[in-house]
N, C-alpha and C. Protein backbone atom coordinates (compact mmCIF):
# COMPACT_ATOMS: atom_id res chain seq x y z
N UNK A 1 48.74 91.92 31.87
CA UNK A 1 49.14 92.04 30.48
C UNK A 1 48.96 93.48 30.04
N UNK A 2 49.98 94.26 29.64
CA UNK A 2 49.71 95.45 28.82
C UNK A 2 49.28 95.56 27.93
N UNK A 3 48.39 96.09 27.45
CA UNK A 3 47.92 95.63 26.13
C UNK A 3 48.62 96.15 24.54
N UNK A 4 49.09 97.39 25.38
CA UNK A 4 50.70 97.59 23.99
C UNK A 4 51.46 96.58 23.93
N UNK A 5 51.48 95.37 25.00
CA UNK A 5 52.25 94.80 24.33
C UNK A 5 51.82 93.76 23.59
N UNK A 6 50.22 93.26 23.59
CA UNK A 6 49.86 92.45 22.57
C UNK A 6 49.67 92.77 21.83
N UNK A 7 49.59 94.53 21.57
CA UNK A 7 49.44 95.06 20.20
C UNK A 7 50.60 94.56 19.23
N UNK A 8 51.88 94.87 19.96
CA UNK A 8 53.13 94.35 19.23
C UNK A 8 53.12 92.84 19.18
N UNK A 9 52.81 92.10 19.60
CA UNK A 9 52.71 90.62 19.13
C UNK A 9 52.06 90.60 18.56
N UNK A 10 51.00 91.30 18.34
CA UNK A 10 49.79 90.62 17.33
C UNK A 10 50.81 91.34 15.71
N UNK A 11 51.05 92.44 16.21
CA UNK A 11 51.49 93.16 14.49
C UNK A 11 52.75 92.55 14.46
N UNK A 12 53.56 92.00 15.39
CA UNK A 12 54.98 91.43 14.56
C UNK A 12 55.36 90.25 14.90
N UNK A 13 54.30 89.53 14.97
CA UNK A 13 54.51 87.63 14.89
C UNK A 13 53.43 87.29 14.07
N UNK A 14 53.60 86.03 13.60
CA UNK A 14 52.59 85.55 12.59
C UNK A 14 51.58 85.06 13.69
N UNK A 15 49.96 85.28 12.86
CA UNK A 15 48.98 85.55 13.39
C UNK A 15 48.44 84.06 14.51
N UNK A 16 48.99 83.03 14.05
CA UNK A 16 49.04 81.73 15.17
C UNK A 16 49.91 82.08 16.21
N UNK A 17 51.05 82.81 16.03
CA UNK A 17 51.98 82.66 17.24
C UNK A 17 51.38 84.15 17.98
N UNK A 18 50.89 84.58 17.31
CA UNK A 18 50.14 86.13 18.43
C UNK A 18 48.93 85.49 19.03
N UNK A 19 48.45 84.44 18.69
CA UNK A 19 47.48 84.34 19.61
C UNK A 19 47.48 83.10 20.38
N UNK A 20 48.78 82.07 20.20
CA UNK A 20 48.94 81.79 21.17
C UNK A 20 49.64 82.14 22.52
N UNK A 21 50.38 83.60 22.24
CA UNK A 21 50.83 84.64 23.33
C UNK A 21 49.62 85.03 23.95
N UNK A 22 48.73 85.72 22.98
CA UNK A 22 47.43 86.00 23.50
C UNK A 22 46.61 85.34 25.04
N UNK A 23 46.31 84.34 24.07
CA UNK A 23 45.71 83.35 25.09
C UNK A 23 46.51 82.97 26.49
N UNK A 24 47.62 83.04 26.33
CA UNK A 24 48.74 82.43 27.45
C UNK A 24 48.69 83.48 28.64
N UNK A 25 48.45 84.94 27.89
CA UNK A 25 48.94 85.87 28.63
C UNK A 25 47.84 87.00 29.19
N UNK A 26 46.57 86.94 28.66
CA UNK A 26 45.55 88.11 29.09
C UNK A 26 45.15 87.03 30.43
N UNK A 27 44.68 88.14 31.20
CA UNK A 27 44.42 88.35 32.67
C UNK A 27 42.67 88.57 32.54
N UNK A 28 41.72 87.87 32.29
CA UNK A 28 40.45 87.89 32.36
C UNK A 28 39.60 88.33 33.42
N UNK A 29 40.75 88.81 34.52
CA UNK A 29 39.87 89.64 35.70
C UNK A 29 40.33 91.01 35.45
N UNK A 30 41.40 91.20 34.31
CA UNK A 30 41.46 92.79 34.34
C UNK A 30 40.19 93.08 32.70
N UNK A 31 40.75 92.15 31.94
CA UNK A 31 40.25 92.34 30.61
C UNK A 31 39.08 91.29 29.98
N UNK A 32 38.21 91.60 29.12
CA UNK A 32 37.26 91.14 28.74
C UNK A 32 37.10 91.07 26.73
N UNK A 33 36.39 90.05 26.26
CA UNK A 33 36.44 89.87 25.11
C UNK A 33 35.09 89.85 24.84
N UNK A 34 34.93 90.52 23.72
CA UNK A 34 33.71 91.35 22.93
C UNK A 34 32.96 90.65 21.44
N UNK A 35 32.16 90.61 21.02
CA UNK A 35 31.56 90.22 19.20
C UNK A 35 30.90 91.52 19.18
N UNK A 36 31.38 92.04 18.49
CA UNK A 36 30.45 93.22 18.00
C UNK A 36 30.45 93.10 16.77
N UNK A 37 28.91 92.49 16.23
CA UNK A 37 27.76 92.06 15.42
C UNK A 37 27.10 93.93 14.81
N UNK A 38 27.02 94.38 13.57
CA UNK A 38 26.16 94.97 13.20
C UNK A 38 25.12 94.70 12.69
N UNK A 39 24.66 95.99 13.51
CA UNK A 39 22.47 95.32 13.86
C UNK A 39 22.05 95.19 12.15
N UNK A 40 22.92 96.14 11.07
CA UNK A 40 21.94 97.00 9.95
C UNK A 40 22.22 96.13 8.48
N UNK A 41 23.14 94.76 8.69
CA UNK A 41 23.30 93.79 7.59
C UNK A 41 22.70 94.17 6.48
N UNK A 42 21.49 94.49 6.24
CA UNK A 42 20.99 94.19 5.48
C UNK A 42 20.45 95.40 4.44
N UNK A 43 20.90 96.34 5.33
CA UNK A 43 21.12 98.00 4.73
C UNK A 43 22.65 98.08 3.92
N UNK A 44 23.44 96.73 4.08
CA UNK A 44 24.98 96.93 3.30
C UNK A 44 25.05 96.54 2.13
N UNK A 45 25.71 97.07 0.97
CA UNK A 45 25.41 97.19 -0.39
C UNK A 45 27.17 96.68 -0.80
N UNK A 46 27.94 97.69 -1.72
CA UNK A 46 29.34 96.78 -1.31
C UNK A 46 29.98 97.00 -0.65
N UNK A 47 30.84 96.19 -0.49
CA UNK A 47 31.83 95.55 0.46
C UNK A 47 33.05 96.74 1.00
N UNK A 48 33.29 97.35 -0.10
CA UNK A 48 34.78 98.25 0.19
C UNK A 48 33.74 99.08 0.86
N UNK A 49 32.45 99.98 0.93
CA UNK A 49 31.67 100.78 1.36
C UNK A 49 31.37 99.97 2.96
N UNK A 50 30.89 99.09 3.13
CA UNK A 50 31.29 98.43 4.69
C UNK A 50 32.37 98.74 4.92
N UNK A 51 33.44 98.15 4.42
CA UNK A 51 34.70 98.16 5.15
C UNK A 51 35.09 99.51 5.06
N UNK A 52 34.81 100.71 4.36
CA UNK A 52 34.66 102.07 5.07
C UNK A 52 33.97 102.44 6.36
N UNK A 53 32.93 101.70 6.42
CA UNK A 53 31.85 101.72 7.53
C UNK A 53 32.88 101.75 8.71
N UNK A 54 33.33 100.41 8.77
CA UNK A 54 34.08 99.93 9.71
C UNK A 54 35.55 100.50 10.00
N UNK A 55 36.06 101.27 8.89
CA UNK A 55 36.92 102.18 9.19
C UNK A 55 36.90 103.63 10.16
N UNK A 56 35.41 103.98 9.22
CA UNK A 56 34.95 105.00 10.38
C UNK A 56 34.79 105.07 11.77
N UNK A 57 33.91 103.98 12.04
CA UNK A 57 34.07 103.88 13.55
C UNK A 57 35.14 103.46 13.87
N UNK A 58 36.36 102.38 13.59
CA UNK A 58 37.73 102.82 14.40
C UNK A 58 37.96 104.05 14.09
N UNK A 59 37.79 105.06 13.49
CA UNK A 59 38.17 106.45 13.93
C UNK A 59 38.34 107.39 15.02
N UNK A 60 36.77 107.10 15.35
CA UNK A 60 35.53 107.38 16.47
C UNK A 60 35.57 106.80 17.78
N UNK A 61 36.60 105.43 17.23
CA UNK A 61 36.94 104.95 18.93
C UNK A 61 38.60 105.56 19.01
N UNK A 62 38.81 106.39 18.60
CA UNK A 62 40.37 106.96 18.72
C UNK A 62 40.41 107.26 20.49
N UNK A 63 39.41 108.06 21.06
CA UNK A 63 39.71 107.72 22.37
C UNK A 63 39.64 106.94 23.50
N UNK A 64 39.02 105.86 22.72
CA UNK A 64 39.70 104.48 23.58
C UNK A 64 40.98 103.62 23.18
N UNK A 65 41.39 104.14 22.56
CA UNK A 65 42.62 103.42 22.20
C UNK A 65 43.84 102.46 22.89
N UNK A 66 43.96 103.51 24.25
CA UNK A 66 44.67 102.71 25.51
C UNK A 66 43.98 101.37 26.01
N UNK A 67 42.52 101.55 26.11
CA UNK A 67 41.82 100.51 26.48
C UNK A 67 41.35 99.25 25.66
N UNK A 68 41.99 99.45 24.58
CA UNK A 68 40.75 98.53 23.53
C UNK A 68 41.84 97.98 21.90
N UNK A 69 41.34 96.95 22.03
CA UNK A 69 42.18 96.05 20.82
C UNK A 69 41.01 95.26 19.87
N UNK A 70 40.79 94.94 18.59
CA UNK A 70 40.47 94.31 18.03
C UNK A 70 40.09 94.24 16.64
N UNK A 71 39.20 93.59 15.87
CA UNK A 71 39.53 93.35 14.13
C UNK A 71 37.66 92.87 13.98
N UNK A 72 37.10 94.17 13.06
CA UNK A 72 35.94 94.11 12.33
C UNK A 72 35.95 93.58 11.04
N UNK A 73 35.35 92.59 10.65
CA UNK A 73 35.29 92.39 8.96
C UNK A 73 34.10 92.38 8.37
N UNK A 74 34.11 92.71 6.81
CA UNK A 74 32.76 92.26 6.27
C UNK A 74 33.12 90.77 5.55
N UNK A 75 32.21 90.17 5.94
CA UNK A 75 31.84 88.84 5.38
C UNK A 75 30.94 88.88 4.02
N UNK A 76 30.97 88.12 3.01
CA UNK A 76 30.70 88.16 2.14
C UNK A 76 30.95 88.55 0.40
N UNK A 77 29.82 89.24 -0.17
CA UNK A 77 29.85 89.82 -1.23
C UNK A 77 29.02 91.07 -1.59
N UNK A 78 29.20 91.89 -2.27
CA UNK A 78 28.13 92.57 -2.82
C UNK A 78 26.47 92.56 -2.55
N UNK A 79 26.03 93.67 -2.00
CA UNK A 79 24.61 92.78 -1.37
C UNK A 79 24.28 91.51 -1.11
N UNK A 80 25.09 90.97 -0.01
CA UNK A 80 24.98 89.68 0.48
C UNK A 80 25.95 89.70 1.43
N UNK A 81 26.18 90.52 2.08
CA UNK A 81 27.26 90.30 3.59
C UNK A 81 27.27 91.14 4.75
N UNK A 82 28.00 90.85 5.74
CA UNK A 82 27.34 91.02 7.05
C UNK A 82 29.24 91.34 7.19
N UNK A 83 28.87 92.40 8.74
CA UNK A 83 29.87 92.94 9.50
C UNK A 83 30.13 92.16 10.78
N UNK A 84 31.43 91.25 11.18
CA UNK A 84 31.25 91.05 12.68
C UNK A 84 32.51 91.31 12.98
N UNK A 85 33.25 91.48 14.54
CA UNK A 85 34.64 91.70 15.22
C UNK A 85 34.40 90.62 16.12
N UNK A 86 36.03 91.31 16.61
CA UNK A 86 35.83 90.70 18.51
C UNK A 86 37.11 91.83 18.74
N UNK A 87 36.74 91.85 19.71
CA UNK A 87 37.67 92.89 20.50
C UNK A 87 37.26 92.49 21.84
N UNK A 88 39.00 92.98 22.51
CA UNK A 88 39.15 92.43 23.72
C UNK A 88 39.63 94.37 24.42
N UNK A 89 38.46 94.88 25.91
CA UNK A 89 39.01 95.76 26.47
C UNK A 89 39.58 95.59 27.76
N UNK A 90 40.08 96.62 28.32
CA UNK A 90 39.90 96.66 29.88
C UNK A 90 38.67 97.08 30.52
N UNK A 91 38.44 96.47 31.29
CA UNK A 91 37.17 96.43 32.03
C UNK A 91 36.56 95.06 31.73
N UNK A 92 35.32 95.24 32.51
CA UNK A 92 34.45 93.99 31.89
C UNK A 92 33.00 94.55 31.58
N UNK A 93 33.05 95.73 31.05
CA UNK A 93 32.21 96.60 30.78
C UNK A 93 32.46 97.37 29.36
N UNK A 94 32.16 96.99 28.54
CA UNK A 94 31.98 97.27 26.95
C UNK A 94 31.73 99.02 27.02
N UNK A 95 30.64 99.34 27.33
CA UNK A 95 29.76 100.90 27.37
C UNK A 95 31.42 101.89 27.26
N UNK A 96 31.61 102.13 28.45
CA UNK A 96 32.67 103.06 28.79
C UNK A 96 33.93 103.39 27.52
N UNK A 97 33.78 102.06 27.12
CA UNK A 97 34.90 101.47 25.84
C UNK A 97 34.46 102.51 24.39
N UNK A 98 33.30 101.91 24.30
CA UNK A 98 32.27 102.16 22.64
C UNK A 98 31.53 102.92 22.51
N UNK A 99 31.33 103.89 23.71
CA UNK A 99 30.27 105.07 23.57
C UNK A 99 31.15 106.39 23.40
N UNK A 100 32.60 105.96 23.23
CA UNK A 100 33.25 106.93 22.13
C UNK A 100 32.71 107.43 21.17
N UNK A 101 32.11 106.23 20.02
CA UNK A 101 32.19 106.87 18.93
C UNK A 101 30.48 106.30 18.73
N UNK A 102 29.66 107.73 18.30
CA UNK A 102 28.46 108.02 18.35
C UNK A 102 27.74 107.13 17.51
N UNK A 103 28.39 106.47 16.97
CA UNK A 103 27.52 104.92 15.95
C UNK A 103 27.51 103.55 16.77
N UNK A 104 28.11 103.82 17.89
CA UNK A 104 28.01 102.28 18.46
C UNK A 104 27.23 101.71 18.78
N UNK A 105 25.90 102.35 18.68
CA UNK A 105 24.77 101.96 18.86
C UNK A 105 23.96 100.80 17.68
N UNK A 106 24.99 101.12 16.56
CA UNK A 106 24.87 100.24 15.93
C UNK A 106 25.18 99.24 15.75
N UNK A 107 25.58 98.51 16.49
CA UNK A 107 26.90 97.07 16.30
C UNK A 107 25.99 96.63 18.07
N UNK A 108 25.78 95.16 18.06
CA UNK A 108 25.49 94.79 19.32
C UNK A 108 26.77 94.33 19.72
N UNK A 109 26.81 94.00 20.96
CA UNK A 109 27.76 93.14 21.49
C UNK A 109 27.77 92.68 22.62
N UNK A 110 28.07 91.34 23.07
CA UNK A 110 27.86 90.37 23.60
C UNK A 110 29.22 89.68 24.03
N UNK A 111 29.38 89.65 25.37
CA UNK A 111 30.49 89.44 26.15
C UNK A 111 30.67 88.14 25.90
N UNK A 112 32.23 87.76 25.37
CA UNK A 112 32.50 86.22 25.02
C UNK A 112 33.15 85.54 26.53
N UNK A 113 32.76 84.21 26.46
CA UNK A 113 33.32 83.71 27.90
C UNK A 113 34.80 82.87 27.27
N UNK A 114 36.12 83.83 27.86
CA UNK A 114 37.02 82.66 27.22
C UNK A 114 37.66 81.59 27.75
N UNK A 115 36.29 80.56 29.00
CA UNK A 115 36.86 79.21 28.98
C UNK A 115 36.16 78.36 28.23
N UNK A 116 35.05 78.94 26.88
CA UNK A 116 34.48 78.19 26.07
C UNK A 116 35.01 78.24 25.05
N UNK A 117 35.51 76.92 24.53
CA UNK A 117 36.18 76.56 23.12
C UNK A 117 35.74 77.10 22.06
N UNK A 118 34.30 77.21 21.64
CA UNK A 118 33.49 78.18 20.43
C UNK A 118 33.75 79.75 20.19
N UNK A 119 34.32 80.22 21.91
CA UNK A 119 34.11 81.99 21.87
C UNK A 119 35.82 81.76 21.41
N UNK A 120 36.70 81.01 21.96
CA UNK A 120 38.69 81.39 21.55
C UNK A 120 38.32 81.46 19.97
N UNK A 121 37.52 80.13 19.40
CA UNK A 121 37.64 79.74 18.17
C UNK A 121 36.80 81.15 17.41
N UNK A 122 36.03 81.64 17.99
CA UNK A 122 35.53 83.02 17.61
C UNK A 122 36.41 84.07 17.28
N UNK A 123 37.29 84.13 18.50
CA UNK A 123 38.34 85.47 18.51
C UNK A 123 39.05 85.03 17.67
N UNK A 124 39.74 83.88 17.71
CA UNK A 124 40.66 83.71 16.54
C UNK A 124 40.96 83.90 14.99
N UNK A 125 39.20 83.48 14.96
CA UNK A 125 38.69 83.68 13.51
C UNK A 125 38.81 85.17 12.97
N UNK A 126 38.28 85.80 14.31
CA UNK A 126 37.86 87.16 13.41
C UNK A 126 39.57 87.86 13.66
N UNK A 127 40.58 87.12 14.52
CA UNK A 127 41.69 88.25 13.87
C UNK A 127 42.67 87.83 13.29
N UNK A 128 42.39 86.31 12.51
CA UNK A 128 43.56 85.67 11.56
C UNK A 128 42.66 85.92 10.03
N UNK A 129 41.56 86.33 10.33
CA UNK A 129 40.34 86.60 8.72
C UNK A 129 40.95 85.21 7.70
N UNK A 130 40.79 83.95 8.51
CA UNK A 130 41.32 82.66 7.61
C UNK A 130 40.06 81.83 7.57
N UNK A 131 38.61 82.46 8.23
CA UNK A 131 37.87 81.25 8.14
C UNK A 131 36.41 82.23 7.83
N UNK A 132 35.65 81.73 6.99
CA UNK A 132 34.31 82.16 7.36
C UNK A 132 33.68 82.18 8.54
N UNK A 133 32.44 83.21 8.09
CA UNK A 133 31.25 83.09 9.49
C UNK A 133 29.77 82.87 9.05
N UNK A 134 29.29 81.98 9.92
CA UNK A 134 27.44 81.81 9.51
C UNK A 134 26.96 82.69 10.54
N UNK A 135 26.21 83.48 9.97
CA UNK A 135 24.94 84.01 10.11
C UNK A 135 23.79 83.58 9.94
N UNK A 136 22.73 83.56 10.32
CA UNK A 136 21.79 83.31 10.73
C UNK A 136 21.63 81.51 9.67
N UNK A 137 22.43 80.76 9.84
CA UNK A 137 22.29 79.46 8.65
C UNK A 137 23.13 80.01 7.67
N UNK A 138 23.86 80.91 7.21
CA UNK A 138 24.03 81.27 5.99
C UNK A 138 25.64 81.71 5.97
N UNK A 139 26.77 80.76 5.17
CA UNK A 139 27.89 80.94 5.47
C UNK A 139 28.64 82.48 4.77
N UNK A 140 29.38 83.04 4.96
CA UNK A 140 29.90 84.08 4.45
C UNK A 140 31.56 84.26 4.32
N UNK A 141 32.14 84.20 3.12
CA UNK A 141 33.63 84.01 3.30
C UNK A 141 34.23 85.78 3.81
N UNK A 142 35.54 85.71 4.17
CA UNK A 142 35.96 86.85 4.14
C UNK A 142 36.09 87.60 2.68
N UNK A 143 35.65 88.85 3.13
CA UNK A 143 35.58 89.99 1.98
C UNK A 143 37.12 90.99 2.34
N UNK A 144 36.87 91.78 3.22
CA UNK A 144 38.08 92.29 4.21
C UNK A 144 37.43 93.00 5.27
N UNK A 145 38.78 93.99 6.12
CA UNK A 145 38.94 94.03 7.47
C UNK A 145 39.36 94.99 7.73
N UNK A 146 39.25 95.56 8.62
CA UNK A 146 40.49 96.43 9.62
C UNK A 146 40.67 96.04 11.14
N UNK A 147 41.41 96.37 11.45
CA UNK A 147 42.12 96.25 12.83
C UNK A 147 42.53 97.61 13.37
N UNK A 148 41.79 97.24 14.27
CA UNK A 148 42.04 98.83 15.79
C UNK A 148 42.95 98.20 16.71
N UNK A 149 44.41 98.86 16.50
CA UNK A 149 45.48 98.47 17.28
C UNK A 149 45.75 99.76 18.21
């Protein structure tokens, strides 16, 4: 699977029919799927100021760009919300991907397995932004997002 070309499905089909291309079509021995969770929740104040956060570092990953696809959001409200993604690279090695951009140290991440029904229903979530996420017990609706295409 090229991944320019799921870039173009994902940006010009509606967001169910890009990911059931998705799913049909990535090659899981070339490519790998990602949650990158920020560690600092609780240092975030509002929301448009996260979702700057999260703008910045897609900046910072500008030179992985060939390698790397995916959609960060803040969840929540106003002192009360949390940052998570998923992104899918080449490799099956995250590092090489995210040590682009000198903040990645901030965001954990944790390799999703996609023959488990919970991690698709994961990816899906975070790049149709149609469903909340719980954190630690504690639900959080979508606030907004960006996407590193």
């Amino acid at each position: 699977m090229p991944l320019d070309e799921w870039k173009r499905q994902y940006s010009n089909l509606e967001t169910p029919e890009a990911m059931k291309w998705f799913w049909e079509n990535v090659n899981f021995e070339e490519y790998s799927i990602w949650k990158g969770a920020y560690k600092y929740n609780d240092e975030l104040t509002m929301t448009f100021m996260s979702n700057n956060l999260i703008g910045g570092f897609n900046n910072r990953l500008e030179a992985s760009r060939k390698y790397l696809f995916g959609s960060a959001s803040v969840y929540g409200q106003n002192n009360d919300s949390v940052i998570e993604g998923a992104f899918v690279i080449r490799g099956q090695d995250y590092l090489p991907v995210f040590n682009v951009a000198p903040d990645y140290e901030s965001y954990e991440f944790t390799k999703l397995d996609p023959t488990k029904p919970e991690d698709r229903e994961f990816v899906d979530s975070m790049w149709s932004w149609d469903r909340p996420v719980t954190v630690n017990g504690k639900e959080y609706a979508h606030a907004s997002g960006k996407v590193f295409k």
